[in-house]
Every structure is written in C-alpha cells, then in structure tokens.
N, C-alpha and C. Protein backbone atom coordinates (compact mmCIF):
# COMPACT_ATOMS: atom_id res chain seq x y z
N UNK A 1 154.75 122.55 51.34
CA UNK A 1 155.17 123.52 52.34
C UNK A 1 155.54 124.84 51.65
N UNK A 2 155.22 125.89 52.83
CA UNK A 2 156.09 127.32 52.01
C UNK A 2 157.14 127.49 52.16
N UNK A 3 157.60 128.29 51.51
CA UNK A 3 159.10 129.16 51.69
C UNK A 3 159.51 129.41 53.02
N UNK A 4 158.53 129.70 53.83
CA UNK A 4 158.78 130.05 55.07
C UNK A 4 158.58 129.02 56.17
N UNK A 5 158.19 128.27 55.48
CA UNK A 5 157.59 127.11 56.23
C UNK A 5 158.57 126.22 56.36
N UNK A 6 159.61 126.19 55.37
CA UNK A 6 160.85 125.20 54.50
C UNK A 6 162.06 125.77 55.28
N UNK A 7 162.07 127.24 55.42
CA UNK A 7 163.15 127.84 56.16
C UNK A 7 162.88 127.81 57.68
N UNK A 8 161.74 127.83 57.77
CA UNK A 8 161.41 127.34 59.40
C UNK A 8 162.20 126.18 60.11
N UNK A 9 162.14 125.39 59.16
CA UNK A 9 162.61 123.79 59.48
C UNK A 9 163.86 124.11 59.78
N UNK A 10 164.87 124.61 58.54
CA UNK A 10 166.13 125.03 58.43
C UNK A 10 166.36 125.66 59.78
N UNK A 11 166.00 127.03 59.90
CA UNK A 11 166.45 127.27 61.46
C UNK A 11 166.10 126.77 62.46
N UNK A 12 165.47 125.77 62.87
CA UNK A 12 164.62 124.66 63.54
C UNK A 12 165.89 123.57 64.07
N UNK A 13 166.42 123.18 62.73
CA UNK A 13 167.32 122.67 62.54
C UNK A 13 168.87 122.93 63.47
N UNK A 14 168.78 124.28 62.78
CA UNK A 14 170.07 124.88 63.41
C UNK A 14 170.18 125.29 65.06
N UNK A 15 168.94 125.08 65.58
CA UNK A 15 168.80 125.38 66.75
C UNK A 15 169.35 123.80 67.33
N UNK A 16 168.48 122.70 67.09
CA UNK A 16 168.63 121.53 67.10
C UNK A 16 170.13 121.16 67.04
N UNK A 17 170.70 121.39 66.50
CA UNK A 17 172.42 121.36 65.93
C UNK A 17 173.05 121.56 67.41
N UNK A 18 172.57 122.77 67.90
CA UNK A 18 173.42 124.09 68.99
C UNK A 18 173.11 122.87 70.19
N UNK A 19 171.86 122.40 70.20
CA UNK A 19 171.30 121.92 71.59
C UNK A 19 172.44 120.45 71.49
N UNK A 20 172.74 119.53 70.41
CA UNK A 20 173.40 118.83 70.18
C UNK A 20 175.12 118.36 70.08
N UNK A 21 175.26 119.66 70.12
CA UNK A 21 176.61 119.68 69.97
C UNK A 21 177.41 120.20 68.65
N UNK A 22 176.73 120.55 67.42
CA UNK A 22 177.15 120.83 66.71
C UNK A 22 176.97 122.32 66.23
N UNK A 23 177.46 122.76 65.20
CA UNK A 23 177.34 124.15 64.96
C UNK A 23 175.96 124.76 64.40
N UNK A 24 175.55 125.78 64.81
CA UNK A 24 174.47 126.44 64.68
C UNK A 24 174.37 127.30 62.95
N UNK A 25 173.70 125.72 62.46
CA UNK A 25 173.46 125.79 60.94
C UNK A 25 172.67 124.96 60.70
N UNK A 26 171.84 125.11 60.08
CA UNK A 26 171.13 123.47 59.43
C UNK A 26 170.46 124.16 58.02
N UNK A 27 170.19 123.21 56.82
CA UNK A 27 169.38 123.39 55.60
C UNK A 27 168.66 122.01 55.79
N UNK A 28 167.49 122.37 54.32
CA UNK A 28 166.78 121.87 53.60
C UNK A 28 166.51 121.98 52.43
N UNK A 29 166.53 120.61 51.80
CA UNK A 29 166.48 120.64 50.22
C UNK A 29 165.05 120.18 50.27
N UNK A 30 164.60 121.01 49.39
CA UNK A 30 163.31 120.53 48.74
C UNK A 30 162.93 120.61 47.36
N UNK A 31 161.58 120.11 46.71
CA UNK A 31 161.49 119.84 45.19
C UNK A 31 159.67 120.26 45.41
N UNK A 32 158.99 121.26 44.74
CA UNK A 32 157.76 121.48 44.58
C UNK A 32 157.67 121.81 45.64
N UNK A 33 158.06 121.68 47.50
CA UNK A 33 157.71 122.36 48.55
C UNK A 33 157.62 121.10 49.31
N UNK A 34 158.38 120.25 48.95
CA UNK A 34 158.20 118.75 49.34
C UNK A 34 159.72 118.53 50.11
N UNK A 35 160.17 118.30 51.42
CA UNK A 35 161.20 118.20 51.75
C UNK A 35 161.95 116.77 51.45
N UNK A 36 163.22 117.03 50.37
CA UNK A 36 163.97 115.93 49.85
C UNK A 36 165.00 115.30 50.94
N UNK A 37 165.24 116.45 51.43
CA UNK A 37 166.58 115.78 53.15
C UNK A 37 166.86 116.94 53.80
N UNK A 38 167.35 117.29 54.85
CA UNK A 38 167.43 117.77 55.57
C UNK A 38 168.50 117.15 56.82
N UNK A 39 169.43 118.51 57.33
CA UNK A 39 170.54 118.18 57.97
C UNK A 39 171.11 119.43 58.22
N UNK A 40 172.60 119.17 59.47
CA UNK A 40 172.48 120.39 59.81
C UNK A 40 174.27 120.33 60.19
N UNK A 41 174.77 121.36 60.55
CA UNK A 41 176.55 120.90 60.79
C UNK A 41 176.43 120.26 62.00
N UNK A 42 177.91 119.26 61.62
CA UNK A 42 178.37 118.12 62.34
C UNK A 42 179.71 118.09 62.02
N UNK A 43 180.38 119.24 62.49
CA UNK A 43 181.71 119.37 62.15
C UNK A 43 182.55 118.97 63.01
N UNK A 44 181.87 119.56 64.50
CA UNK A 44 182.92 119.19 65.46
C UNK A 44 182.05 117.60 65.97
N UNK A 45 181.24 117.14 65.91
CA UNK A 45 180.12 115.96 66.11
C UNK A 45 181.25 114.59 65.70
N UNK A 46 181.65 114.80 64.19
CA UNK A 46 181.92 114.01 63.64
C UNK A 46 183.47 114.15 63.07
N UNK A 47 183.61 115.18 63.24
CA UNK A 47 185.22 115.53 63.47
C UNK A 47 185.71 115.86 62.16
N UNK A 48 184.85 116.30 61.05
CA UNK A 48 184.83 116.61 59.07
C UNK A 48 184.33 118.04 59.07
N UNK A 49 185.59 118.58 58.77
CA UNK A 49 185.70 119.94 58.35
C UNK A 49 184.66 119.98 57.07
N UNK A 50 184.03 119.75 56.58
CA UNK A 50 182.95 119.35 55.43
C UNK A 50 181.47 119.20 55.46
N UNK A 51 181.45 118.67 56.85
CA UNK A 51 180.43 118.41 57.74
C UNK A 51 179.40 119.41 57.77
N UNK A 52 179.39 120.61 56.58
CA UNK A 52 178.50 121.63 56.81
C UNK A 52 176.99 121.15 56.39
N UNK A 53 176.04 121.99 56.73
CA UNK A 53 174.82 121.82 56.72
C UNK A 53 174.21 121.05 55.41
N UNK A 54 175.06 122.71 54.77
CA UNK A 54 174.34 122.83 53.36
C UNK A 54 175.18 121.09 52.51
N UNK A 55 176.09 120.60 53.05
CA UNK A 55 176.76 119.27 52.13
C UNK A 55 176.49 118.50 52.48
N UNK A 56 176.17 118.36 53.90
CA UNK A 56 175.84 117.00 54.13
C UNK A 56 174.32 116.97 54.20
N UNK A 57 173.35 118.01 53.69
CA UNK A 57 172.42 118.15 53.18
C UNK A 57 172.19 117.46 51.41
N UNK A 58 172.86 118.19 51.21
CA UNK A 58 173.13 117.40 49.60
C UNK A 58 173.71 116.31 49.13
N UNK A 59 174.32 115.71 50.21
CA UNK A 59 174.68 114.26 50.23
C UNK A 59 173.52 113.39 50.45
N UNK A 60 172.67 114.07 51.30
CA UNK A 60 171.38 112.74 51.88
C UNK A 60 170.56 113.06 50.72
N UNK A 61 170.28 114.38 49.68
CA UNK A 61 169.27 114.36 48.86
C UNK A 61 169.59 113.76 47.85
N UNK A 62 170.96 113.72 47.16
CA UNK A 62 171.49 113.05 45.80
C UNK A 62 171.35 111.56 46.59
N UNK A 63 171.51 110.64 47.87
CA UNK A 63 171.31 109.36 48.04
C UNK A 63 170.17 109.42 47.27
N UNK A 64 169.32 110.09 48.03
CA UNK A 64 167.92 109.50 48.45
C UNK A 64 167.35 109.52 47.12
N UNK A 65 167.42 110.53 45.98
CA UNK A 65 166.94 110.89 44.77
C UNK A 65 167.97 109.70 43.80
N UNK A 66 168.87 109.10 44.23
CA UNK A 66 169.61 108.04 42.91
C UNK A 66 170.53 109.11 42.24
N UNK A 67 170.85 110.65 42.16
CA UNK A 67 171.37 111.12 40.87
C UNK A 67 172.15 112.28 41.93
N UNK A 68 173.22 112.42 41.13
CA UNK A 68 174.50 113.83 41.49
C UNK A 68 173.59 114.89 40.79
N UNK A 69 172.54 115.44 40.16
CA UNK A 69 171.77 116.31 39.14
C UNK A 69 170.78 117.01 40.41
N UNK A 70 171.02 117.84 41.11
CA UNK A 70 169.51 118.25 42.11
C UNK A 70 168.59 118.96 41.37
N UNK A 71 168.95 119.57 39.87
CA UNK A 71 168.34 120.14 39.34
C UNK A 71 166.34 119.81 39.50
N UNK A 72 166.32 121.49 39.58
CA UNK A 72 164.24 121.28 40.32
C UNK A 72 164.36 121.07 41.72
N UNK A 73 165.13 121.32 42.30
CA UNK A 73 165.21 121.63 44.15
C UNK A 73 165.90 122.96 44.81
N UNK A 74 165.30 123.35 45.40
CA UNK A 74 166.12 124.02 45.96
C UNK A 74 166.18 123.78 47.54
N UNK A 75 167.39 125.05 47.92
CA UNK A 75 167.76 124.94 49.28
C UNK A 75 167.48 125.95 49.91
N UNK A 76 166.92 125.74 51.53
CA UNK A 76 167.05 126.67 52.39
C UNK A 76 168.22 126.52 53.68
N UNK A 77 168.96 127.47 53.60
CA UNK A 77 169.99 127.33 54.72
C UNK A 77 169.87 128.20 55.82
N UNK A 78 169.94 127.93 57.21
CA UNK A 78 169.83 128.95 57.98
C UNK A 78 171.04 130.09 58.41
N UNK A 79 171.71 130.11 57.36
CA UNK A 79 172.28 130.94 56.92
C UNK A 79 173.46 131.30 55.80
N UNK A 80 173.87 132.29 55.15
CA UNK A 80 174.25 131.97 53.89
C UNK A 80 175.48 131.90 53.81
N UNK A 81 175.77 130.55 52.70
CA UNK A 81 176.73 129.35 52.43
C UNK A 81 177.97 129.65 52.23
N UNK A 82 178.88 128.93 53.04
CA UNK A 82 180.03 130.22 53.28
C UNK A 82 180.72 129.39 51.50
N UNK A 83 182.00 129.50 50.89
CA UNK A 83 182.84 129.50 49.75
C UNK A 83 182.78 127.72 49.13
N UNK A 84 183.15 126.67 50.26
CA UNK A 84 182.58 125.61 50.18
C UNK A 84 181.49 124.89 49.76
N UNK A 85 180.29 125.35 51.02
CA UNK A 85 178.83 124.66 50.55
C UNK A 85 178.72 125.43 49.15
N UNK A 86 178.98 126.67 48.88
CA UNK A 86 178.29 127.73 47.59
C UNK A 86 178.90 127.04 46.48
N UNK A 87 180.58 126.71 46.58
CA UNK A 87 180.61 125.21 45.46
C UNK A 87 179.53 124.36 45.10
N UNK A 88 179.20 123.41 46.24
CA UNK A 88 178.78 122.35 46.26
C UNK A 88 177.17 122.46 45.49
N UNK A 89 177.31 123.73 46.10
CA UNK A 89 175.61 124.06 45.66
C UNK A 89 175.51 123.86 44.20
N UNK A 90 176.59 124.86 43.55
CA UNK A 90 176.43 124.89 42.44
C UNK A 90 177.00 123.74 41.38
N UNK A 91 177.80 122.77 41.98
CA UNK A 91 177.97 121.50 41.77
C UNK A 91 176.98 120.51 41.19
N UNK A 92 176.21 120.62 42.29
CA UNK A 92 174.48 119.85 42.80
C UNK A 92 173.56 120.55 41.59
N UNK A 93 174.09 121.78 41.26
CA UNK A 93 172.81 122.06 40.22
C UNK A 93 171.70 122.50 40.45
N UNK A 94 171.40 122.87 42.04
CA UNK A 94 170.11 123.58 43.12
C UNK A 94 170.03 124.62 42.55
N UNK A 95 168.55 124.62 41.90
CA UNK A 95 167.65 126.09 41.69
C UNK A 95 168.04 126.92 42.17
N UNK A 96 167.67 126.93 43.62
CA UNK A 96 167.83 128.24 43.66
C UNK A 96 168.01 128.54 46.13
N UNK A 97 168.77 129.36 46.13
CA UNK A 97 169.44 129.56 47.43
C UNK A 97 168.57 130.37 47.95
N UNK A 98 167.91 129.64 49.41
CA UNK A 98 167.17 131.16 50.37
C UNK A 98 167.96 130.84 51.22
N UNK A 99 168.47 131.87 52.15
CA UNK A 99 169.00 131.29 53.33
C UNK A 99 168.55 132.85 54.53
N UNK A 100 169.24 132.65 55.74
CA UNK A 100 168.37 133.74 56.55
C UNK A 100 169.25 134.63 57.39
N UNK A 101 170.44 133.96 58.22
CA UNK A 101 171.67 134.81 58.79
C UNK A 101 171.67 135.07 57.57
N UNK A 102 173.40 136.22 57.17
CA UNK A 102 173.63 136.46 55.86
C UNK A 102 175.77 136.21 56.61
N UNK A 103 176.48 136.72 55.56
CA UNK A 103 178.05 136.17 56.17
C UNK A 103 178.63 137.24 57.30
N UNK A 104 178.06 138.32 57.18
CA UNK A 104 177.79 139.29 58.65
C UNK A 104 177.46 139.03 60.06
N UNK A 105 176.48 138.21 59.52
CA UNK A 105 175.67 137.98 60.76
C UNK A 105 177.01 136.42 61.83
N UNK A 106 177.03 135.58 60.67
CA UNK A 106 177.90 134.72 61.24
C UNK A 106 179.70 135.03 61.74
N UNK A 107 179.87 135.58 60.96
CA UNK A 107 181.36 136.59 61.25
C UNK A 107 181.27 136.76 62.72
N UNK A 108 180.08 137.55 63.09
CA UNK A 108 179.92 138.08 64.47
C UNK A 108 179.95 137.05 65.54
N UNK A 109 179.81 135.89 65.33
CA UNK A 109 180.13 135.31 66.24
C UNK A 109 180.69 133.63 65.94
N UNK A 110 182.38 134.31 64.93
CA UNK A 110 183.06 133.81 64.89
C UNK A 110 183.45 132.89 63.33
N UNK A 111 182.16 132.69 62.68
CA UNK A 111 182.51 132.34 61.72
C UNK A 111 182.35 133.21 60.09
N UNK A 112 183.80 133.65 60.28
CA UNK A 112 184.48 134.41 59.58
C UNK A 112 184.89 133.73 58.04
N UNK A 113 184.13 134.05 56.91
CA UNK A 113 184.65 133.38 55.95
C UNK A 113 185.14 134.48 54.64
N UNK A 114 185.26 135.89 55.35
CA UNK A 114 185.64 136.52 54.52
C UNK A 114 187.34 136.33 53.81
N UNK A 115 188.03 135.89 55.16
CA UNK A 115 189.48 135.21 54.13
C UNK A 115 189.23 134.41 53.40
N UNK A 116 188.58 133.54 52.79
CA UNK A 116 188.42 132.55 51.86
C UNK A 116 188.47 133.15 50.47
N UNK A 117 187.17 134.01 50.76
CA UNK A 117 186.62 135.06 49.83
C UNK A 117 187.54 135.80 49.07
N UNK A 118 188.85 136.32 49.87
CA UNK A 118 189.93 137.20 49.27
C UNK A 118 190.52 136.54 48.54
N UNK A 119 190.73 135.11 49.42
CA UNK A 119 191.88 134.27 48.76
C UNK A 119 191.55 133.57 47.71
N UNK A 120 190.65 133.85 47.31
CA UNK A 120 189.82 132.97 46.24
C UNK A 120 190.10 133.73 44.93
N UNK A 121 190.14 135.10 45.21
CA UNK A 121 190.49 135.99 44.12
C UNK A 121 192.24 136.23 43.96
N UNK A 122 192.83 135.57 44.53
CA UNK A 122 194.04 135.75 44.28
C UNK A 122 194.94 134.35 43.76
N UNK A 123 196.10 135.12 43.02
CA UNK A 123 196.70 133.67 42.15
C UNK A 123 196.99 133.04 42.92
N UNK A 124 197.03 131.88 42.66
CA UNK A 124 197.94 130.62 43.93
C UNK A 124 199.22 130.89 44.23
N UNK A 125 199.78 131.51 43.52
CA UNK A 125 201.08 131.91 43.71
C UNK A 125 200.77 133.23 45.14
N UNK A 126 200.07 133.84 45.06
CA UNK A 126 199.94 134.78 45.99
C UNK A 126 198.98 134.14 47.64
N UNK A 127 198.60 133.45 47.48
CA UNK A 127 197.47 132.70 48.35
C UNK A 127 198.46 132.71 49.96
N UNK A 128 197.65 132.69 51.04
CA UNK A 128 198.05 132.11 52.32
C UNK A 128 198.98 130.78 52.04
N UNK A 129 198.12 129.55 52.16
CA UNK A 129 198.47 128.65 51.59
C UNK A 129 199.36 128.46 50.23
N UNK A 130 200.61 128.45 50.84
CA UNK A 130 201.68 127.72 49.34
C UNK A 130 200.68 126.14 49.30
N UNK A 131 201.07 126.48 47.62
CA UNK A 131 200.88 125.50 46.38
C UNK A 131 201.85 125.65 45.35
N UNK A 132 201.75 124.14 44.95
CA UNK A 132 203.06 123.98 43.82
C UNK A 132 202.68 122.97 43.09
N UNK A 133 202.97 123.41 41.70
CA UNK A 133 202.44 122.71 40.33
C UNK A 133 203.45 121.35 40.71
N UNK A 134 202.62 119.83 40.75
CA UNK A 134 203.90 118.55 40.55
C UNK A 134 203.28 117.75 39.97
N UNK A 135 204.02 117.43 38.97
CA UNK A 135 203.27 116.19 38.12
C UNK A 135 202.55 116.27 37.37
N UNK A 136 202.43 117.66 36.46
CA UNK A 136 201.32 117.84 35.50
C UNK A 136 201.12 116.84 34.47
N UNK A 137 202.36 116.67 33.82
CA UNK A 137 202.21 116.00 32.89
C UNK A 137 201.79 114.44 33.03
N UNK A 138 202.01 113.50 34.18
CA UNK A 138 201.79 112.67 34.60
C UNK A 138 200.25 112.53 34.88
N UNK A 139 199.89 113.81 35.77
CA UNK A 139 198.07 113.63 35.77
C UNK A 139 197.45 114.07 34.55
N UNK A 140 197.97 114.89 33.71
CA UNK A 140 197.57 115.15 32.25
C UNK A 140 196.37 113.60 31.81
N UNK A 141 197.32 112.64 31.92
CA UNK A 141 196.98 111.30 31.38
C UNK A 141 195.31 110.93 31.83
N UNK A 142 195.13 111.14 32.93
CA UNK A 142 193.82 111.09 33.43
C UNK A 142 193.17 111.79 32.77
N UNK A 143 193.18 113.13 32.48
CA UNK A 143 192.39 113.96 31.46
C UNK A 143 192.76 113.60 30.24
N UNK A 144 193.22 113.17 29.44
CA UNK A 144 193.35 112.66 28.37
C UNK A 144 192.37 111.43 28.13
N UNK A 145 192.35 110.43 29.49
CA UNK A 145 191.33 109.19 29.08
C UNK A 145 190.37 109.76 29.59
N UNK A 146 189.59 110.77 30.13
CA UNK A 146 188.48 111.36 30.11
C UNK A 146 187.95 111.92 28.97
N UNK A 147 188.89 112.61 28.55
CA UNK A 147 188.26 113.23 26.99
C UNK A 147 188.05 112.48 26.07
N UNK A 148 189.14 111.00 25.95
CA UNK A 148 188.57 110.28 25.23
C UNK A 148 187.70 109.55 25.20
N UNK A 149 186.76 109.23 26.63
CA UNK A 149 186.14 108.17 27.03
C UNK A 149 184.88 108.48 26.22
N UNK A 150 184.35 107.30 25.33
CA UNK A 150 183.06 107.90 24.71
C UNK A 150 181.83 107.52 25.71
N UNK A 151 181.82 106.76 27.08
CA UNK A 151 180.67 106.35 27.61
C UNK A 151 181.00 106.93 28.87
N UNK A 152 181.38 107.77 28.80
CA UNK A 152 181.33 108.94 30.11
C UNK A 152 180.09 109.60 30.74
N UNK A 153 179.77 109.76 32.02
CA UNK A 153 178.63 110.58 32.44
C UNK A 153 178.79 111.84 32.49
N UNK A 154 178.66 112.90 31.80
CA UNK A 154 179.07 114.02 32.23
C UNK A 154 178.54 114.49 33.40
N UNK A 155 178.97 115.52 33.81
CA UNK A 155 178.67 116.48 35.08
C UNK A 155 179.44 117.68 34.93
C-alpha cells in the first residue's frame, strides 16, 4: 500500500470511531506498506484514558509481531499524537510519524493538548499537578537489581 493509501485507512478509521462511539482518531502501523494493526480511540468506549489510537494501535502490533522493538514500521495517525501516544511512539521505536489533522486542528474542537505541552517543560515542583519525592531510597533498590541484572532485556 501507499502512504496515502495507509493514511486513508487511518482516517477511514477515525471516521469509523465517530460513527461508533468513540473519539474521532484512528492509526495504522505498517512495515514495507504492509498493514501490521490498526485501531482507533476507545476512550470513552472502554472507559481508559490511554485508549488512544496511536497505543492501542501499538499494543495490537507489538502482540501480533512477538516483540516491544517496532523498529522498520511506521505509523499513520489521523491526526498528530498528542504528549502521550508521541511517548509511546518513541518507546515502540516507529520509524517514522505521518499523521493528517495537526494539534490545531484538534484543539478546535476540543482536544486541547497544549497544557500538557507547557507542563512538560516545567519542574515538578512548578507543574499543575503537585508531586512529591517518597521513598527514594527504598525504590532506589529496584534500580540497583536492574543494573545489576546480567540477563536483562534491554529497552
């Protein structure tokens, strides 16, 4: 399939979503032009703030492929990945991002992810959300038997 052909699906998708009940988003992962999974939000569907396109897209392609590595796939989203999926993306290791709304386009009707964006650049100490350091030294220990573990998988 093409590029356009791949993003077709994606907004195909997201239409599909709207008619369903869920939010007007959907992606596709693919590898050579070959679609690996495909999915679309199911936030309010399934009641998981997480539930976005682009993750629970990359959840069905790492099943389906055996490996957390997407590396050699990429994604098309029908529109672009708000602070979350853009983690996940880069988590997953996906080549490379087309997507087609842009965070303008979705703002306009309602999904607004430019506070994330701010808050992302600011210390935790300054953030919306209070946070508070507890138990460092106690979870320390977990990173300690990680670093030592010699038969670890990295990621």
């Amino acid at each position: 399939m093409t590029n356009r052909e791949l993003m077709q699906r994606a907004i195909d998708l997201s239409k599909e979503s709207v008619r369903n009940g869920g939010g007007p988003f959907g992606a596709v992962i693919a590898k050579n032009g070959e679609i690996i999974a495909e999915g679309s939000n199911c936030v309010t569907i399934d009641n998981d703030p997480t539930a976005h396109a682009e993750v629970s897209t990359i959840r069905k392609a790492c099943k389906k492929l055996g490996t957390f590595d997407l590396e050699g796939c990429d994604i098309y989203t029908s529109c672009e990945p708000c602070p979350m999926c853009l983690g996940a993306i880069y988590w997953a290791h996906l080549d490379k991002i087309y997507y087609a709304n842009d965070r303008k386009d979705a703002a306009e009707i309602g999904f607004d992810d430019d506070f994330i964006y701010e808050e992302l650049s600011l210390k935790p100490q300054d953030r919306e959300k209070p946070s508070e350091i507890l138990m460092r030294e106690e979870a320390l220990e977990a990173f300690r038997m990680w670093q030592e573990k010699e038969d670890k998988t990295e990621y």
